[in-house]
N, C-alpha and C. Protein backbone atom coordinates (compact mmCIF):
# COMPACT_ATOMS: atom_id res chain seq x y z
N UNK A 1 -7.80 -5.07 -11.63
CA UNK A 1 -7.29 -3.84 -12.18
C UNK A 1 -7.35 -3.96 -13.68
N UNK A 2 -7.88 -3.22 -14.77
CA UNK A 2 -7.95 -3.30 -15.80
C UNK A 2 -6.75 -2.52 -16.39
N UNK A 3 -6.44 -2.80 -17.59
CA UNK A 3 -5.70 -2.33 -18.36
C UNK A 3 -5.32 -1.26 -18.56
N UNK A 4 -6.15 -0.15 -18.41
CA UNK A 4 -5.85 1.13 -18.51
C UNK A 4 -5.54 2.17 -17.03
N UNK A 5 -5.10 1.25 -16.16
CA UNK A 5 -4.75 1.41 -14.71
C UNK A 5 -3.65 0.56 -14.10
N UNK A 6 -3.07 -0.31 -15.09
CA UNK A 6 -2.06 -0.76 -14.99
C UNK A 6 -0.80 -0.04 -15.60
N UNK A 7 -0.51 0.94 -15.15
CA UNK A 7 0.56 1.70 -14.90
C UNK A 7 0.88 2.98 -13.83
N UNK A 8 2.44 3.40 -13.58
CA UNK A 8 1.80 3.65 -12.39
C UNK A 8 2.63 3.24 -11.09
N UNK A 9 2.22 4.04 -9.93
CA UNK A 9 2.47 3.55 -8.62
C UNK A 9 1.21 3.47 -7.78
N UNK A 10 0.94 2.55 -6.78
CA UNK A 10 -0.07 2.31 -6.51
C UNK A 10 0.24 1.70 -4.97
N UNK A 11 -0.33 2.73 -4.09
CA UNK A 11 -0.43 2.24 -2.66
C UNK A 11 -1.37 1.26 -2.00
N UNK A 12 -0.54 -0.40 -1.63
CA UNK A 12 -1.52 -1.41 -0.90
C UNK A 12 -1.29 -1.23 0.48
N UNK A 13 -2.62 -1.18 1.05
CA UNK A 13 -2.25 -1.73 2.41
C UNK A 13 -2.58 -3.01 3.02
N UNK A 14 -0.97 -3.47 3.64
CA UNK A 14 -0.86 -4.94 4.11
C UNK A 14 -1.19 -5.24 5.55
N UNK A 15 -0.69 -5.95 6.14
CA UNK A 15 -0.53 -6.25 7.18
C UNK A 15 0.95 -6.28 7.73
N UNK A 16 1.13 -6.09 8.78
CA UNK A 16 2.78 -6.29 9.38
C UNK A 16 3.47 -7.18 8.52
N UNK A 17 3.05 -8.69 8.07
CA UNK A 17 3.76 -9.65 7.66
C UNK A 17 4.00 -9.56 6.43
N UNK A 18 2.97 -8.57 5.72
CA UNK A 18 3.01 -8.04 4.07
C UNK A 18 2.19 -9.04 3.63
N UNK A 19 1.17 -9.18 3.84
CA UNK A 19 -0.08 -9.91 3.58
C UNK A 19 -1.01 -8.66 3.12
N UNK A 20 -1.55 -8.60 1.56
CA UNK A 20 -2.47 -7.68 1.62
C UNK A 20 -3.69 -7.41 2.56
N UNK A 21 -4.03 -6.45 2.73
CA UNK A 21 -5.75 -6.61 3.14
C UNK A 21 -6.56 -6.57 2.64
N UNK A 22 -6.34 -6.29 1.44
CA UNK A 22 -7.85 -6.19 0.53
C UNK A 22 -7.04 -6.85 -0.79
N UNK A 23 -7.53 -7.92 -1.15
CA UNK A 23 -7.29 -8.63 -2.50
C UNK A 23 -6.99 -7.40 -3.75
N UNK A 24 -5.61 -8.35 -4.49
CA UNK A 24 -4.54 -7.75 -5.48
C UNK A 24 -4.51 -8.18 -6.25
N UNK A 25 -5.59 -7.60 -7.23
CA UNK A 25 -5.18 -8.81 -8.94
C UNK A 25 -4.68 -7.34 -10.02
N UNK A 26 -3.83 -8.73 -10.71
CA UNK A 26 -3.32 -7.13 -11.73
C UNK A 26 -3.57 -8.01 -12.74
N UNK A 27 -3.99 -7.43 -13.97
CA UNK A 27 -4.05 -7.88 -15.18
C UNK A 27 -5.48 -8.09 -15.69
N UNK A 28 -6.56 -8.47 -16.97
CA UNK A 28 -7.46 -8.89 -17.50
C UNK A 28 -7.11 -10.32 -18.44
N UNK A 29 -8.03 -10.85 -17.69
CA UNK A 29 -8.18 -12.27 -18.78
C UNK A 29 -9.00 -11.97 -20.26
N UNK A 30 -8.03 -11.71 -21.29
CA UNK A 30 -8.51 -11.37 -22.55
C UNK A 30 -9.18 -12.86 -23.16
N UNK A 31 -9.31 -13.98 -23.01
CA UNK A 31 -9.19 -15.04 -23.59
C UNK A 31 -11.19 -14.84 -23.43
N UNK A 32 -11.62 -14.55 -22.22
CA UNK A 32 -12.65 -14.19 -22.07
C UNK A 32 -13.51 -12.99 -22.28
N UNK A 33 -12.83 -12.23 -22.93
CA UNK A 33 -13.56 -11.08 -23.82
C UNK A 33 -13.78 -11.31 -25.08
N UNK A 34 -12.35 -12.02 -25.67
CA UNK A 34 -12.71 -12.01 -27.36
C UNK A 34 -12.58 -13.82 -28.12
N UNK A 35 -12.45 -14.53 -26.68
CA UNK A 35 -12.05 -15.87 -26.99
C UNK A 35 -11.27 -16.28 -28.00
N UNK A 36 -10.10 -15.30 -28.25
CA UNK A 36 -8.65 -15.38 -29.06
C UNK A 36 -7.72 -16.30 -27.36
N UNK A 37 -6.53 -17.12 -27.86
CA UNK A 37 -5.96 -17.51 -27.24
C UNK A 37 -4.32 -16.95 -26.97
N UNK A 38 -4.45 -16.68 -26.05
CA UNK A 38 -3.24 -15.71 -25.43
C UNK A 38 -2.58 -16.62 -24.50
N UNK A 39 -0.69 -15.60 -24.25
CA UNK A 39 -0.01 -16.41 -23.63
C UNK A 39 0.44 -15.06 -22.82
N UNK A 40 0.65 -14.99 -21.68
CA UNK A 40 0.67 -13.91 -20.65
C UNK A 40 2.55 -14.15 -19.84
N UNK A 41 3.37 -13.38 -19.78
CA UNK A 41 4.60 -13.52 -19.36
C UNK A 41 4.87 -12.26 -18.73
N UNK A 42 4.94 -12.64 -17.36
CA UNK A 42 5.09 -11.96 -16.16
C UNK A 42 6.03 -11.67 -15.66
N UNK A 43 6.51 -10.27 -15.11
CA UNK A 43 7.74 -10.20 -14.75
C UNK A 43 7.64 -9.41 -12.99
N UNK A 44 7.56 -9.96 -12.03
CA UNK A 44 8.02 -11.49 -11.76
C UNK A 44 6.84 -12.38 -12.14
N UNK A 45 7.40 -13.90 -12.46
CA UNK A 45 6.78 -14.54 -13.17
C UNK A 45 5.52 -15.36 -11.98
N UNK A 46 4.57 -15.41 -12.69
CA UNK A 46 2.80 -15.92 -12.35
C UNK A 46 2.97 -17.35 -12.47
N UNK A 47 1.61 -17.56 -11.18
CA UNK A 47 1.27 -18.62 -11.23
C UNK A 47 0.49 -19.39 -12.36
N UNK A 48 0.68 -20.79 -12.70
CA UNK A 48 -0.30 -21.63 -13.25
C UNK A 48 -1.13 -22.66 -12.63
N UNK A 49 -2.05 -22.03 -12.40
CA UNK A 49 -3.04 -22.57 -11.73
C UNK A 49 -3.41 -23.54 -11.76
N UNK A 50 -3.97 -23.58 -13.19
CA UNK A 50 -4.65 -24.40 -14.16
C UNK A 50 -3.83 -26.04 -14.54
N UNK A 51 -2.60 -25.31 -14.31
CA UNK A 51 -1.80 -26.71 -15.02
C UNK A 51 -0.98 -26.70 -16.27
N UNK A 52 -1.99 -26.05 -17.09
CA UNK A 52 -1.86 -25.70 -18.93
C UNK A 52 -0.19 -25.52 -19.26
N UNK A 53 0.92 -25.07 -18.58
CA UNK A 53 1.97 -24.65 -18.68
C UNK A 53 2.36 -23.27 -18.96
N UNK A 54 1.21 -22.35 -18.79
CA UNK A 54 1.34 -21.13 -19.67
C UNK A 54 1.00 -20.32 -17.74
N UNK A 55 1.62 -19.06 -18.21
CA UNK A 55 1.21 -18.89 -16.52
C UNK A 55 -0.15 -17.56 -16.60
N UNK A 56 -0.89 -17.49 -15.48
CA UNK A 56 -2.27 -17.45 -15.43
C UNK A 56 -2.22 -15.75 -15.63
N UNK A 57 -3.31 -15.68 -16.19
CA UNK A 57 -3.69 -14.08 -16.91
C UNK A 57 -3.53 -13.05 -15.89
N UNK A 58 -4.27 -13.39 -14.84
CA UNK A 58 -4.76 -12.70 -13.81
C UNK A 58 -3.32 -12.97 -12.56
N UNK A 59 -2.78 -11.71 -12.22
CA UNK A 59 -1.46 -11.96 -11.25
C UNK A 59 -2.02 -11.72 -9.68
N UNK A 60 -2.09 -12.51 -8.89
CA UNK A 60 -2.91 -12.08 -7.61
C UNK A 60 -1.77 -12.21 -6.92
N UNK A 61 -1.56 -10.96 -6.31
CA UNK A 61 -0.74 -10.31 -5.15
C UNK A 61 -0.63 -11.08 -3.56
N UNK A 62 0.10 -12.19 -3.36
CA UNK A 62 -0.24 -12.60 -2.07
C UNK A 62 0.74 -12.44 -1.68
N UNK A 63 1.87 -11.35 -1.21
CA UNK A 63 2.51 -10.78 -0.68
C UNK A 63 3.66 -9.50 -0.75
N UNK A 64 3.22 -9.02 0.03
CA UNK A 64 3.84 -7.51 -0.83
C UNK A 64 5.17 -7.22 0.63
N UNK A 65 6.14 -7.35 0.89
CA UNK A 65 6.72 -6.44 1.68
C UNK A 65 7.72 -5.46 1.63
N UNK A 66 8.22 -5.24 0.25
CA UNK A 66 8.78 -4.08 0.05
C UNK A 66 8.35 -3.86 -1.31
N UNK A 67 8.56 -2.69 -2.46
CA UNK A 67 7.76 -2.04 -3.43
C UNK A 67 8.61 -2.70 -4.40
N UNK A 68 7.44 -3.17 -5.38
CA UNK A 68 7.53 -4.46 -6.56
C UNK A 68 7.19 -3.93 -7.56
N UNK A 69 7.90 -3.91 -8.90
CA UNK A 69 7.19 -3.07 -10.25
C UNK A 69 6.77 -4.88 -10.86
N UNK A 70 5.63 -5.05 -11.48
CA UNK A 70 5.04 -5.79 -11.81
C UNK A 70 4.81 -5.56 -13.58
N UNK A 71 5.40 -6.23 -14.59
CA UNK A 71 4.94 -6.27 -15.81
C UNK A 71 4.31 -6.91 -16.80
N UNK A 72 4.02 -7.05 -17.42
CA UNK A 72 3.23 -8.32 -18.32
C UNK A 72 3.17 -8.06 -20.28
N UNK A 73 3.78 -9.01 -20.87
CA UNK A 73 3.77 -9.38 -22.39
C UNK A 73 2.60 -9.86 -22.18
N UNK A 74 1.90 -9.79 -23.64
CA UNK A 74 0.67 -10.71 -24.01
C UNK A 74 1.04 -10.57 -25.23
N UNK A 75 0.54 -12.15 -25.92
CA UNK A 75 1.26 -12.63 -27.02
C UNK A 75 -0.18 -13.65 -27.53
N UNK A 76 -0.84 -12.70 -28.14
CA UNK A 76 -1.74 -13.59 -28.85
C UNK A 76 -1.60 -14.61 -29.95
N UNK A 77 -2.39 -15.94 -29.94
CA UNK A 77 -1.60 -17.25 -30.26
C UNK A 77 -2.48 -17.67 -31.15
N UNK A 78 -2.70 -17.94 -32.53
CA UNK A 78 -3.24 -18.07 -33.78
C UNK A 78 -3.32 -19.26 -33.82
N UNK A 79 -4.59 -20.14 -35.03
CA UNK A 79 -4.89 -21.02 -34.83
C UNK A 79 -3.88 -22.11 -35.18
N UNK A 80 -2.87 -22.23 -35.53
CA UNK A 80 -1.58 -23.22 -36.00
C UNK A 80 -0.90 -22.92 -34.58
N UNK A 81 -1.32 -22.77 -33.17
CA UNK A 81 -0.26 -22.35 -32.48
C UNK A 81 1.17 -21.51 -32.38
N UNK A 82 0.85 -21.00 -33.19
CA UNK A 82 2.07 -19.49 -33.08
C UNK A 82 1.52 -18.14 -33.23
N UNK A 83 2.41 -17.41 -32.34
CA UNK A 83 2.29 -16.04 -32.19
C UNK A 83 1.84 -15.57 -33.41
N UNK A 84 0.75 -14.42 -32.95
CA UNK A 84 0.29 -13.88 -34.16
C UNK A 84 0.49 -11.88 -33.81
N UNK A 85 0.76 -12.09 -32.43
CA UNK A 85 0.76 -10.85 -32.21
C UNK A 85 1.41 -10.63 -30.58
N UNK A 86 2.54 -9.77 -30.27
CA UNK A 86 2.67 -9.67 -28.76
C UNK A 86 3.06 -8.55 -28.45
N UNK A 87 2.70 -8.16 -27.73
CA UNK A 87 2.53 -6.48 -26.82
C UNK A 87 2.57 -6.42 -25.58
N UNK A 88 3.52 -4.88 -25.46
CA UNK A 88 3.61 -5.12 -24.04
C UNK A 88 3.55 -3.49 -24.03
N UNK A 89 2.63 -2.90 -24.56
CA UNK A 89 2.37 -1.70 -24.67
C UNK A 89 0.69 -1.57 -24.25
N UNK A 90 0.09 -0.98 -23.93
CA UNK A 90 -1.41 -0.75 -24.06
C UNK A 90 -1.99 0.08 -25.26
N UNK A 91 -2.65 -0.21 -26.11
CA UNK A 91 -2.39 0.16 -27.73
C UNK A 91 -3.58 1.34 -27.57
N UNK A 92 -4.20 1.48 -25.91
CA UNK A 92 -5.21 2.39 -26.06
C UNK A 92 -4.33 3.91 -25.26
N UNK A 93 -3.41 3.59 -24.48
CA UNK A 93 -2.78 4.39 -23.85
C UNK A 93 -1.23 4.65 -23.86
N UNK A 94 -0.40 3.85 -24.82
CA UNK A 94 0.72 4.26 -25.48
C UNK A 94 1.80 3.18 -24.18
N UNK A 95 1.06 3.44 -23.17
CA UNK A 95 2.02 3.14 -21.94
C UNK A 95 2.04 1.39 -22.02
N UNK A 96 3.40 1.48 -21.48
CA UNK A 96 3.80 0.24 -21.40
C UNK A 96 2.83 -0.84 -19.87
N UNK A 97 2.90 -2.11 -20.13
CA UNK A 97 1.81 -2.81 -18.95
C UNK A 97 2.91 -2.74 -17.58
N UNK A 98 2.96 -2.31 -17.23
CA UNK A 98 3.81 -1.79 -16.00
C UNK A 98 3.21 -1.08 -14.77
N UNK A 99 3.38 -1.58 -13.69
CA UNK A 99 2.70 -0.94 -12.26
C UNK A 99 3.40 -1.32 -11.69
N UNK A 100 3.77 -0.37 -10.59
CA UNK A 100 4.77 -0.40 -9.08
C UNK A 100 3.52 -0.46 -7.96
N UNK A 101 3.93 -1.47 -7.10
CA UNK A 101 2.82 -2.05 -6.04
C UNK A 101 3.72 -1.35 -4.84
N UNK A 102 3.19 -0.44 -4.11
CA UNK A 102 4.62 0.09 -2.64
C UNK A 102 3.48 -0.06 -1.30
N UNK A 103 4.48 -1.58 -0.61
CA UNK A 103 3.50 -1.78 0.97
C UNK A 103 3.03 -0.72 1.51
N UNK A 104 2.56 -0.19 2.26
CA UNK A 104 1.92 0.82 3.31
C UNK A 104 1.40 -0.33 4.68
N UNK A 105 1.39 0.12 5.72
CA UNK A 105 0.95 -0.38 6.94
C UNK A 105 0.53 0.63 8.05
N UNK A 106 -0.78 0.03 9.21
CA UNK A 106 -1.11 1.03 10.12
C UNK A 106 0.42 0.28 10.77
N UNK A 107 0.88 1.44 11.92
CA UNK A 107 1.87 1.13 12.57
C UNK A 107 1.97 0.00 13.61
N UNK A 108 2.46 -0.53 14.53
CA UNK A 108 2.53 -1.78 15.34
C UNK A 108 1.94 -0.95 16.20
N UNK A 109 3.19 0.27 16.99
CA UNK A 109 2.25 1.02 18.01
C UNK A 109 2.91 2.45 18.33
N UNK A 110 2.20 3.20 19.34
CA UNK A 110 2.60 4.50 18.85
C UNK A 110 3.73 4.78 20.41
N UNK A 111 4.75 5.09 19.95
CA UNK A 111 5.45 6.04 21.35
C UNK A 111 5.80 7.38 21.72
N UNK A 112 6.25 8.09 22.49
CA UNK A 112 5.99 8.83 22.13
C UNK A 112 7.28 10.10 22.75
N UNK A 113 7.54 11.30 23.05
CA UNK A 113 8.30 11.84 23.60
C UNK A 113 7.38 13.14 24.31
N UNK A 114 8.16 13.51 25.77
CA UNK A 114 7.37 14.78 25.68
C UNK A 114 7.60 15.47 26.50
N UNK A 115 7.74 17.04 25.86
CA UNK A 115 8.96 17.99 26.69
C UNK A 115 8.10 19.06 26.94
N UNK A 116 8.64 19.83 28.37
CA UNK A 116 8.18 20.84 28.98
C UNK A 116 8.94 21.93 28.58
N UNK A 117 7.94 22.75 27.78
CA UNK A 117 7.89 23.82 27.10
C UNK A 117 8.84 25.19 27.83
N UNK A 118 9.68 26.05 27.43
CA UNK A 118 10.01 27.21 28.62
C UNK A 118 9.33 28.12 29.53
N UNK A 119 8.71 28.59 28.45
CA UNK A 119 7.22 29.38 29.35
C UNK A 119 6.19 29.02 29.63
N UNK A 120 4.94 29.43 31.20
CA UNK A 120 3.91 29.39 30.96
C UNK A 120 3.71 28.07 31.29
N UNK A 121 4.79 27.06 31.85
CA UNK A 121 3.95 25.37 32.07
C UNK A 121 3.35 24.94 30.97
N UNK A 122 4.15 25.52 29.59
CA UNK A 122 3.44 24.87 28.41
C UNK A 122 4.19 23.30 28.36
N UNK A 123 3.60 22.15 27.15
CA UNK A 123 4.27 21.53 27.19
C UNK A 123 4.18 20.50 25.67
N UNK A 124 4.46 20.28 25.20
CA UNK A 124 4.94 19.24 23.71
C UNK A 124 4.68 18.07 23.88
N UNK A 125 4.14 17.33 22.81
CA UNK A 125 4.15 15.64 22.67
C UNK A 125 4.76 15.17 21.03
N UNK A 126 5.68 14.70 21.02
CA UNK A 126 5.99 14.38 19.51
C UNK A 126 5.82 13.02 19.56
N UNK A 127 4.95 12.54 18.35
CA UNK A 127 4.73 10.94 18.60
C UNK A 127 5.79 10.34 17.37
N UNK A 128 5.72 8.56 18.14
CA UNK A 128 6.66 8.31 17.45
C UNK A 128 6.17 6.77 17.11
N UNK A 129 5.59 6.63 15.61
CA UNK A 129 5.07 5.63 15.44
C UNK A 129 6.30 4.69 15.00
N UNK A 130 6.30 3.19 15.81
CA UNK A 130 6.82 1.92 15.53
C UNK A 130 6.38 1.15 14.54
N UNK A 131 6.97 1.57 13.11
CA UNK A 131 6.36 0.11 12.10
C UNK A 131 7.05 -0.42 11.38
N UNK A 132 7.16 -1.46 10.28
CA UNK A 132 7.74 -2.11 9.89
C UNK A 132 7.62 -2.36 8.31
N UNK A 133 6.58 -1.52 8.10
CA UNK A 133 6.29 -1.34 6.44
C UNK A 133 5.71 0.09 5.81
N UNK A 134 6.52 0.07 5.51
CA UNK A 134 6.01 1.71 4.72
C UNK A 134 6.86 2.79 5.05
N UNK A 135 6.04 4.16 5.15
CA UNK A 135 7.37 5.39 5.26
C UNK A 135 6.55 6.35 6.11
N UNK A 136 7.20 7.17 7.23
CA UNK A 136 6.52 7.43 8.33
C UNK A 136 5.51 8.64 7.45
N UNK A 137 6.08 9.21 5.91
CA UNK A 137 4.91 9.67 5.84
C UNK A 137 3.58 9.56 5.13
N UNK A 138 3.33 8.06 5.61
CA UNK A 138 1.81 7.57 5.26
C UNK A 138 1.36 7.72 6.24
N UNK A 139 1.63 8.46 7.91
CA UNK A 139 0.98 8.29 9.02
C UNK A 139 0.03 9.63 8.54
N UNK A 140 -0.84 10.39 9.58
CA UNK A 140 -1.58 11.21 10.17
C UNK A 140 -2.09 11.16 11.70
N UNK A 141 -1.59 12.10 12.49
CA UNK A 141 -1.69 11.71 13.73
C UNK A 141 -2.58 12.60 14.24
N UNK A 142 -3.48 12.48 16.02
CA UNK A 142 -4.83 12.92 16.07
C UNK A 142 -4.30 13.10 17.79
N UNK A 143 -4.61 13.90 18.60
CA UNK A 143 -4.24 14.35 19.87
C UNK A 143 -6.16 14.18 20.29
N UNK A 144 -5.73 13.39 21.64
CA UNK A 144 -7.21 13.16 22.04
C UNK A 144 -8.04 13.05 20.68
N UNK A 145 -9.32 13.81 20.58
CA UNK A 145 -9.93 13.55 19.54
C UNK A 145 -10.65 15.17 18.65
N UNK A 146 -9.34 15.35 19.12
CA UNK A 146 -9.01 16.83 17.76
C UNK A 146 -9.02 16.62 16.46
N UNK A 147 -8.80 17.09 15.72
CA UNK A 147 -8.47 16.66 13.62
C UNK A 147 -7.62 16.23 13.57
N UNK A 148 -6.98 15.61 12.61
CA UNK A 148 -5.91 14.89 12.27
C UNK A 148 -4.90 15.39 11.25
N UNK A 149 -3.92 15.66 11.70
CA UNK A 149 -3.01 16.62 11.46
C UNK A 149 -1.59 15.76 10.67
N UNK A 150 -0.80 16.27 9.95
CA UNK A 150 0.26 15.55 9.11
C UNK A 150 1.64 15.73 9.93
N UNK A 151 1.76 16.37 10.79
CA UNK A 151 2.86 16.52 11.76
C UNK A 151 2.58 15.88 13.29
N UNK A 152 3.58 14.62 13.65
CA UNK A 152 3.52 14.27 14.86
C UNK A 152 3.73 15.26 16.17
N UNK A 153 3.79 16.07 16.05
CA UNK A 153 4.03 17.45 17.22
C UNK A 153 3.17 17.73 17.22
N UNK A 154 2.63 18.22 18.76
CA UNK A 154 1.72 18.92 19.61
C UNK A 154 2.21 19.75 20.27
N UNK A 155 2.40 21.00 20.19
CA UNK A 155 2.79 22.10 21.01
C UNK A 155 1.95 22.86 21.77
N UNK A 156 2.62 23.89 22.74
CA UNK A 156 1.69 24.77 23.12
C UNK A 156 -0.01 23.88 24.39
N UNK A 157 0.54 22.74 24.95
CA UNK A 157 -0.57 22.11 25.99
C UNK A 157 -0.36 22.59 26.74
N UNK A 158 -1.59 22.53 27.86
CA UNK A 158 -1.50 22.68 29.26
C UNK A 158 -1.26 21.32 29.61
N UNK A 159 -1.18 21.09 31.86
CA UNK A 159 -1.48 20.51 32.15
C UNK A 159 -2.51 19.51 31.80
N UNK A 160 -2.17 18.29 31.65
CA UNK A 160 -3.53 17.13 31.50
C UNK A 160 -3.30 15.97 31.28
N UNK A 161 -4.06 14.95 30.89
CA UNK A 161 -4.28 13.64 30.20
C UNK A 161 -3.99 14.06 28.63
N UNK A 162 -3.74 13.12 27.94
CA UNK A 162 -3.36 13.15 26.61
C UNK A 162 -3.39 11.64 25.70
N UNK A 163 -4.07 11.49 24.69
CA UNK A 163 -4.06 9.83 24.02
C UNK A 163 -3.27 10.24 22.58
N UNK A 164 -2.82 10.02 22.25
CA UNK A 164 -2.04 10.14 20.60
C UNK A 164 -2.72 9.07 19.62
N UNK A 165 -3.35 9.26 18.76
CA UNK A 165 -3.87 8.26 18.07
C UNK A 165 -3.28 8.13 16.46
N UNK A 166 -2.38 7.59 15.59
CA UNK A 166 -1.81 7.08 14.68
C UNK A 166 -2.99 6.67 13.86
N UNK A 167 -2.93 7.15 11.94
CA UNK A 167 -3.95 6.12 11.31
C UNK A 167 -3.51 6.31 10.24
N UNK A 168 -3.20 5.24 9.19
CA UNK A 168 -2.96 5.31 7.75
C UNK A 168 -3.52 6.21 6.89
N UNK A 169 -3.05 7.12 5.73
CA UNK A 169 -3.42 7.91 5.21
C UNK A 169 -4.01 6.69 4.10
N UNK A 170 -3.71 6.07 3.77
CA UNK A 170 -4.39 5.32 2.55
C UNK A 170 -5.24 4.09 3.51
N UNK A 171 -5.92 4.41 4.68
CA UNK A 171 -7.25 3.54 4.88
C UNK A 171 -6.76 2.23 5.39
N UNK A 172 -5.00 2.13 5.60
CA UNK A 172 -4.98 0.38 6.33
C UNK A 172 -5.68 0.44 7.73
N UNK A 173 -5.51 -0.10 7.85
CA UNK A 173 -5.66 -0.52 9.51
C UNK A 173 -5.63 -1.71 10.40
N UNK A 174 -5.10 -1.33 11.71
CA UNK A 174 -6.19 -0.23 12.83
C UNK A 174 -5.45 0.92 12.96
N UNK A 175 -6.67 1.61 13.48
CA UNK A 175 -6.12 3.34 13.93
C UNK A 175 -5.25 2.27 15.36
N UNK A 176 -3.66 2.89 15.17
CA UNK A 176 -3.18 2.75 16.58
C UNK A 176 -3.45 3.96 17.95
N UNK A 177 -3.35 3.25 18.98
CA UNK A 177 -3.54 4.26 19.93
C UNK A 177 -1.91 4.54 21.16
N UNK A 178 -2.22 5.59 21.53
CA UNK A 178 -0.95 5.16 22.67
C UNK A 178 -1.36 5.23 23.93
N UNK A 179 -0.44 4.61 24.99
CA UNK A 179 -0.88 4.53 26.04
C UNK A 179 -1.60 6.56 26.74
N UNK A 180 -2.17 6.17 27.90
CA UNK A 180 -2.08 7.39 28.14
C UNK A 180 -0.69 8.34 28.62
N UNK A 181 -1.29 9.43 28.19
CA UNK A 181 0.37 10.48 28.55
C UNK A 181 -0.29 11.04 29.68
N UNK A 182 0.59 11.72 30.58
CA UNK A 182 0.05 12.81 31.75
C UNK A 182 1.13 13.49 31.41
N UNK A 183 1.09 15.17 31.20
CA UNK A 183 1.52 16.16 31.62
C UNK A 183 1.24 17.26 32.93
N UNK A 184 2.51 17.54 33.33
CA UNK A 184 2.06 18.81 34.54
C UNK A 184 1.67 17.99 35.82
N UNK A 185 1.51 16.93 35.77
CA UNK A 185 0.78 15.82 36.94
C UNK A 185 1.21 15.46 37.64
N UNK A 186 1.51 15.72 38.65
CA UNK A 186 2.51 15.63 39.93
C UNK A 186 1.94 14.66 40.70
């Protein structure tokens, strides 16, 4: 993530355990653009990889399970070893180095409810996704293999078979499925 995208809220998707799925680095290693020597202070505080005592430029995300604001000082370090300069502003965008990381997850699995309508042998399915990270409205849910709609309700069915299919709006995954439903099926 470069600098001028480090601010902000920003949706990852993890896994159940809050394990990303797609690799999380926040920050730029300046030391390798202008080979000035910098000291990087993280809030929460970064690993040192390296050893050096200073903690590492680059903050890689190896676990996210509830929503983390992530910040960073940089404190460029002159040739007598002392600060010559430290910022915690982005001097191209006014904004401070600040980003909120908020889990998202596909759901564990989908359940579901489903009521017989008054008139007409119509009948309803409201699904009801089981998960453990995120907020039910990152779902989008899909009846058989109709469009995918932002409301878990299905109204207005006939008699039939029925699959409910669950899928992250921000691309985690898997698409969950639910067992089959039967309505009207005696």
């Amino acid at each position: 993530m470069d600098n001028e995208s480090f601010i902000g809220k920003r949706d990852v998707c993890v896994f159940q355990v809050g394990t990303p799925q797609n690799a999380v680095e926040l920050g730029k290693d300046l030391e390798k653009i202008d080979g000035q020597i910098y000291i990087y202070d993280w809030t929460p505080d970064n690993l040192d990889k390296d050893g050096d005592g200073k903690e590492d430029a680059i903050f890689v995300v190896t676990e996210l399970t509830e929503e983390q604001i992530y910040t960073v000082t940089i404190t460029r370090v002159g040739e007598s070893a002392t600060p010559t300069c430290t910022n915690a502003i982005n001097p191209e965008t006014g904004e401070r180095y600040e980003i909120t990381l908020v889990p998202t997850a596909a759901p564990n699995r989908v359940n579901y409810e489903g009521q017989e309508e008054v008139f007409f042998n119509r009948y309803a399915i409201s699904a009801i996704p089981e998960f453990s990270i995120g907020d039910i409205s990152d779902f989008e849910y899909q009846l058989n293999d109709g469009g995918y709609q932002d409301s878990p309700v299905f109204t207005n069915l006939g008699s039939g078979d029925y699959m409910i299919t669950i899928r992250n709006k921000f691309g985690c995954t898997p698409e969950v499925r639910s067992e089959l439903i039967e309505l009207g099926v005696s």
